[in-house]
C-alpha atoms as a PDB file:
ATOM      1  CA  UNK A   1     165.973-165.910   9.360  1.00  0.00           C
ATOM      2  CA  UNK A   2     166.119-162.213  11.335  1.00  0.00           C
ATOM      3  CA  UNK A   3     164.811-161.115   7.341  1.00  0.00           C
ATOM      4  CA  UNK A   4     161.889-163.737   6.852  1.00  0.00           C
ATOM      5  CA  UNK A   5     160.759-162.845  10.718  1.00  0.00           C
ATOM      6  CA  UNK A   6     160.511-159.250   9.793  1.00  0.00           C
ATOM      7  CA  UNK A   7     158.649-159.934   6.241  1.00  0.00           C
ATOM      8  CA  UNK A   8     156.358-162.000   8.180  1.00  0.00           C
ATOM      9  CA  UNK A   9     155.325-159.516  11.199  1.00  0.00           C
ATOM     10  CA  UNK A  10     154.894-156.674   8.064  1.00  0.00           C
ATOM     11  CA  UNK A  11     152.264-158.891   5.676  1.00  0.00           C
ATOM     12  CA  UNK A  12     150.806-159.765   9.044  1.00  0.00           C
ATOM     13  CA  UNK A  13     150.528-156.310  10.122  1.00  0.00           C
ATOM     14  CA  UNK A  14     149.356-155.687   6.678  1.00  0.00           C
ATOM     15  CA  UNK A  15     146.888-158.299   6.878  1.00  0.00           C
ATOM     16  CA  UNK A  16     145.146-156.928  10.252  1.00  0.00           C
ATOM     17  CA  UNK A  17     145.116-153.345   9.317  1.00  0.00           C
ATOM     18  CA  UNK A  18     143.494-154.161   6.383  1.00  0.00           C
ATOM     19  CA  UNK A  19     141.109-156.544   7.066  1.00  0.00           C
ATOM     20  CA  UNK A  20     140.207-153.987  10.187  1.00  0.00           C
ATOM     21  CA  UNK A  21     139.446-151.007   7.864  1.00  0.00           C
ATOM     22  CA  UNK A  22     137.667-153.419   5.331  1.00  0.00           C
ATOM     23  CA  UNK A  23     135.302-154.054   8.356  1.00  0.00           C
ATOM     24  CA  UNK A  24     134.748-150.310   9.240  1.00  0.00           C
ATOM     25  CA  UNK A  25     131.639-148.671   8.994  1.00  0.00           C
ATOM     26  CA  UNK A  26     131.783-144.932   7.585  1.00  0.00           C
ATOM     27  CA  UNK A  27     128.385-142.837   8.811  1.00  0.00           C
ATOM     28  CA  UNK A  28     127.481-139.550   6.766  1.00  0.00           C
ATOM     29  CA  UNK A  29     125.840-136.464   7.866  1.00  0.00           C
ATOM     30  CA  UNK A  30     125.160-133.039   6.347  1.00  0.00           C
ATOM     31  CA  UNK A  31     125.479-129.708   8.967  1.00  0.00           C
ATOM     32  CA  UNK A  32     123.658-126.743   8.949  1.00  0.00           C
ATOM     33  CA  UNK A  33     125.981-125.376   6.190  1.00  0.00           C
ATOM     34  CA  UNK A  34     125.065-127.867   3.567  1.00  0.00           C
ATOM     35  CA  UNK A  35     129.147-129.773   3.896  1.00  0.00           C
ATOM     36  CA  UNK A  36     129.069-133.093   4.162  1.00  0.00           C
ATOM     37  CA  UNK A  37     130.950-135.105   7.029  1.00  0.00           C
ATOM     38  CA  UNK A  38     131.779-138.549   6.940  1.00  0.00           C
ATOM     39  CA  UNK A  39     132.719-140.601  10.575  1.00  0.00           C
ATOM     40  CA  UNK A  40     133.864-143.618  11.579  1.00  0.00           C
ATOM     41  CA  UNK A  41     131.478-144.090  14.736  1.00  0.00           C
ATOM     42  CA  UNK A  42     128.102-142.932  15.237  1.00  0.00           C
ATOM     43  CA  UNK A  43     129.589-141.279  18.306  1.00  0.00           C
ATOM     44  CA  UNK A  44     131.508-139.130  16.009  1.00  0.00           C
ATOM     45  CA  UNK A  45     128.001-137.316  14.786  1.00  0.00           C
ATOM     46  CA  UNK A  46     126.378-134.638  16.613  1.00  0.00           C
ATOM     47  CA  UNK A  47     122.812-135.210  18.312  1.00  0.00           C
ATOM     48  CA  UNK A  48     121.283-132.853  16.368  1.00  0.00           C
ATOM     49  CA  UNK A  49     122.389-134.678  13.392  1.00  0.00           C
ATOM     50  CA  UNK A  50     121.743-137.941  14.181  1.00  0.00           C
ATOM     51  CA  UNK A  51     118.283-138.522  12.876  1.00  0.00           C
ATOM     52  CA  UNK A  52     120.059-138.091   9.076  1.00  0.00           C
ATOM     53  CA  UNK A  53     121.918-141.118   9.720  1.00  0.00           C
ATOM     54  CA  UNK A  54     120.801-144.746   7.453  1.00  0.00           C
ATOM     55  CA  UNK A  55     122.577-147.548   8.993  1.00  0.00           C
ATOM     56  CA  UNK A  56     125.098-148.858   6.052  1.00  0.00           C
ATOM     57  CA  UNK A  57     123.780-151.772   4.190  1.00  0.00           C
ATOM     58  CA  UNK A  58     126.099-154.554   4.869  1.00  0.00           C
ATOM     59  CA  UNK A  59     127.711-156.333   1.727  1.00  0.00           C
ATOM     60  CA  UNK A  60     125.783-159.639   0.817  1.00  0.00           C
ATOM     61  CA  UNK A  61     127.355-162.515   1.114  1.00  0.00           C
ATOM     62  CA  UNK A  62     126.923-165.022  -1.551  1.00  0.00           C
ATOM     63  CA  UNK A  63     127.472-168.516  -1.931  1.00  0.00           C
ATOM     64  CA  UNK A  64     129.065-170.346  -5.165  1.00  0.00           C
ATOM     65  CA  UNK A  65     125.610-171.414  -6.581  1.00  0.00           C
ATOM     66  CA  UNK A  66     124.511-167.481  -6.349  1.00  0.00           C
ATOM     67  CA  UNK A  67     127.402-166.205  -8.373  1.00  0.00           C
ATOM     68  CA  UNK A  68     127.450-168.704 -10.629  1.00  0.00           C
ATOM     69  CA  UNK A  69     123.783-167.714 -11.160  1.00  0.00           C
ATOM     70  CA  UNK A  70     124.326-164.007 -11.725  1.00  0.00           C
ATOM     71  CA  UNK A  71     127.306-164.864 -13.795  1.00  0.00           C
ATOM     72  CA  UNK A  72     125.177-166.450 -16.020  1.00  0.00           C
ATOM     73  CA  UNK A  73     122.587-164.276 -16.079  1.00  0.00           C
ATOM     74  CA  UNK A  74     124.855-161.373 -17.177  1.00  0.00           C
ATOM     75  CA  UNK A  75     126.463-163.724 -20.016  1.00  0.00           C
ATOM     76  CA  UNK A  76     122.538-164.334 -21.083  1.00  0.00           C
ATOM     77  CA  UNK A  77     122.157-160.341 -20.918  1.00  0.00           C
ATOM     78  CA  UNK A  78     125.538-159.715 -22.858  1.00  0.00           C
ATOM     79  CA  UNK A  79     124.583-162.181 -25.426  1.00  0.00           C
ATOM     80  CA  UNK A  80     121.303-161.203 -26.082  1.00  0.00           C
ATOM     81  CA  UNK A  81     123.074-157.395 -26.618  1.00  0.00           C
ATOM     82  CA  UNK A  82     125.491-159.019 -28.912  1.00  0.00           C
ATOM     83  CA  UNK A  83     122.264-160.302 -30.758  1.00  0.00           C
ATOM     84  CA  UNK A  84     120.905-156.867 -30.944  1.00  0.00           C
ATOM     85  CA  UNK A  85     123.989-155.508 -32.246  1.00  0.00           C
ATOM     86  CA  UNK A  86     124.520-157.686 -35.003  1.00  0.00           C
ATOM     87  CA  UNK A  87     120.834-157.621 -36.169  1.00  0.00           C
ATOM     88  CA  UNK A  88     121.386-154.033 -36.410  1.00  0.00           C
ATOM     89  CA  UNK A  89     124.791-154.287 -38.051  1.00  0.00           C
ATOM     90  CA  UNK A  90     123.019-156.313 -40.738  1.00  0.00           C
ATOM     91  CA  UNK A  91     120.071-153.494 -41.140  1.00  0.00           C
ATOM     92  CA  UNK A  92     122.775-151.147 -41.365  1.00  0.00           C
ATOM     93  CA  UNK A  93     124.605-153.382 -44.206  1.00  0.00           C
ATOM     94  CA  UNK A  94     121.601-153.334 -45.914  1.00  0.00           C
ATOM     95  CA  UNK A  95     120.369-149.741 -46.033  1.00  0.00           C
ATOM     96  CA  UNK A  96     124.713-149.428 -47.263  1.00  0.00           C
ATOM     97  CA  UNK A  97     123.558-151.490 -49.991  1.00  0.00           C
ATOM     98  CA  UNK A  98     120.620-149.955 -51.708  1.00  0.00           C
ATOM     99  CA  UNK A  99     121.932-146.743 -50.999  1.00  0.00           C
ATOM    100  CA  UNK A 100     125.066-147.755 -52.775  1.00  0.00           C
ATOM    101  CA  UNK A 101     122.557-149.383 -55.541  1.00  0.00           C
ATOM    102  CA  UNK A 102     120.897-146.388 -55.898  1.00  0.00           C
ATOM    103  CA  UNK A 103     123.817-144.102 -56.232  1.00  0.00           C
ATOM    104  CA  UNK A 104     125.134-146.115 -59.255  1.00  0.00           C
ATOM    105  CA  UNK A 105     121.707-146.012 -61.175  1.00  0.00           C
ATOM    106  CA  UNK A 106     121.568-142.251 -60.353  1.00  0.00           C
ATOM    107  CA  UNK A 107     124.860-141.831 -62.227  1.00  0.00           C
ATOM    108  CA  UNK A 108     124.791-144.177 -65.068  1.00  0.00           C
ATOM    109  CA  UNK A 109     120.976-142.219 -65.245  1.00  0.00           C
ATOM    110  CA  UNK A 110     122.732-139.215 -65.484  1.00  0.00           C
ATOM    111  CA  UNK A 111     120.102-137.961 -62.983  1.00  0.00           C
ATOM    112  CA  UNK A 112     118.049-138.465 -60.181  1.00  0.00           C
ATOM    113  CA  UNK A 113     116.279-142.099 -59.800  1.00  0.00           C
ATOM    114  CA  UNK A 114     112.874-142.095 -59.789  1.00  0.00           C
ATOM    115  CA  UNK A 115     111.198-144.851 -57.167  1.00  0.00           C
ATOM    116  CA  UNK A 116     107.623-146.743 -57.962  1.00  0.00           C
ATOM    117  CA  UNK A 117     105.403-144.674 -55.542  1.00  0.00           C
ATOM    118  CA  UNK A 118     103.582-146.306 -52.703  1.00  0.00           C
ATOM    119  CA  UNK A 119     100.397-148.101 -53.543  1.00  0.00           C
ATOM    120  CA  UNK A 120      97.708-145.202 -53.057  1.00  0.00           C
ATOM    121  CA  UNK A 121      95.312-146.259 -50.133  1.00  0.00           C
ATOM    122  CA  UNK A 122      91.941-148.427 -51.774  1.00  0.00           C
ATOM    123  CA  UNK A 123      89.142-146.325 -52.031  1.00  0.00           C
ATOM    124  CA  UNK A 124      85.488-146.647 -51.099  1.00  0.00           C
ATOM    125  CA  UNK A 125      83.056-146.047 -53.716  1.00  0.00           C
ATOM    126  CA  UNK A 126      81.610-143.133 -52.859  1.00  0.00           C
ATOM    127  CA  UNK A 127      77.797-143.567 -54.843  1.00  0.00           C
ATOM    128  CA  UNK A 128      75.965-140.591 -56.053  1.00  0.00           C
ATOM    129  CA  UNK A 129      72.657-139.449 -55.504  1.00  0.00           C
ATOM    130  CA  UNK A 130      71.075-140.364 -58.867  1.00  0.00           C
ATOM    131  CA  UNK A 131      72.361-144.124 -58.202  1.00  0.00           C
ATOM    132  CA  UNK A 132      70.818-144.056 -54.842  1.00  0.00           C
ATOM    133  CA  UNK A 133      67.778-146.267 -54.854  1.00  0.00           C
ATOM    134  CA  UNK A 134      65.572-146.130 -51.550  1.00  0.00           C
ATOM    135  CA  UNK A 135      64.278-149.835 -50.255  1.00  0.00           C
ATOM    136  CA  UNK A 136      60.870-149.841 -48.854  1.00  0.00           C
END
């Protein structure tokens, strides 16, 4: 009993302190010296420092719809990564491939493989002067 009561008062105590400093608000200013201070209370901060304070930015509180929401919307995001990846895995597999294919015709070649060049660019007809007939 005497044991329980005493297990009890600590998680309690436990409880309150936490919950107390989860609640605190930490303010940060920087002196004359360039060190940085951080307070519990605006109090805590000199005058002439005061004007660097930003209040904090309290921690939103969201309701079960809105998590569910940005849980989702970071399962979309990892998915659509996963996509990426494996479209590139499969480039890379590829590009493996023909490099592989072209080492084996090298060496059953005995030398260097020779590749069909690119299509040269068309050409305009360029027309010389002696074909060249003026319209009046």
């Amino acid at each position: 009993m005497k044991s329980s009561l005493i297990l009890s008062l600590t998680l309690g105590c436990v409880i309150v302190v936490t919950c107390r400093y989860a609640e605190s608000q930490q303010f940060r200013y920087m002196d004359n010296s360039g060190n940085i201070h951080f307070v519990e209370s605006i109090n805590d901060v000199p005058r002439q420092y005061r004007h660097q304070i930003v209040p904090p930015t309290p921690t939103p509180v969201l309701d079960a719809r809105q998590k569910k929401e940005i849980q989702r919307a970071k399962e979309r995001e990892l998915r659509e990564r996963q996509r990426q990846l494996e479209n590139k895995k499969r480039e890379l597999e590829r590009t493996r491939r023909a490099i592989e294919r072209d080492q084996k015709l090298q060496s059953s070649r005995g030398g260097s493989v020779v590749r069909d060049p690119a299509p040269a660019p068309a050409q305009k007809p360029v027309a010389r002067e002696d074909q060249i007939e003026v319209i009046r």
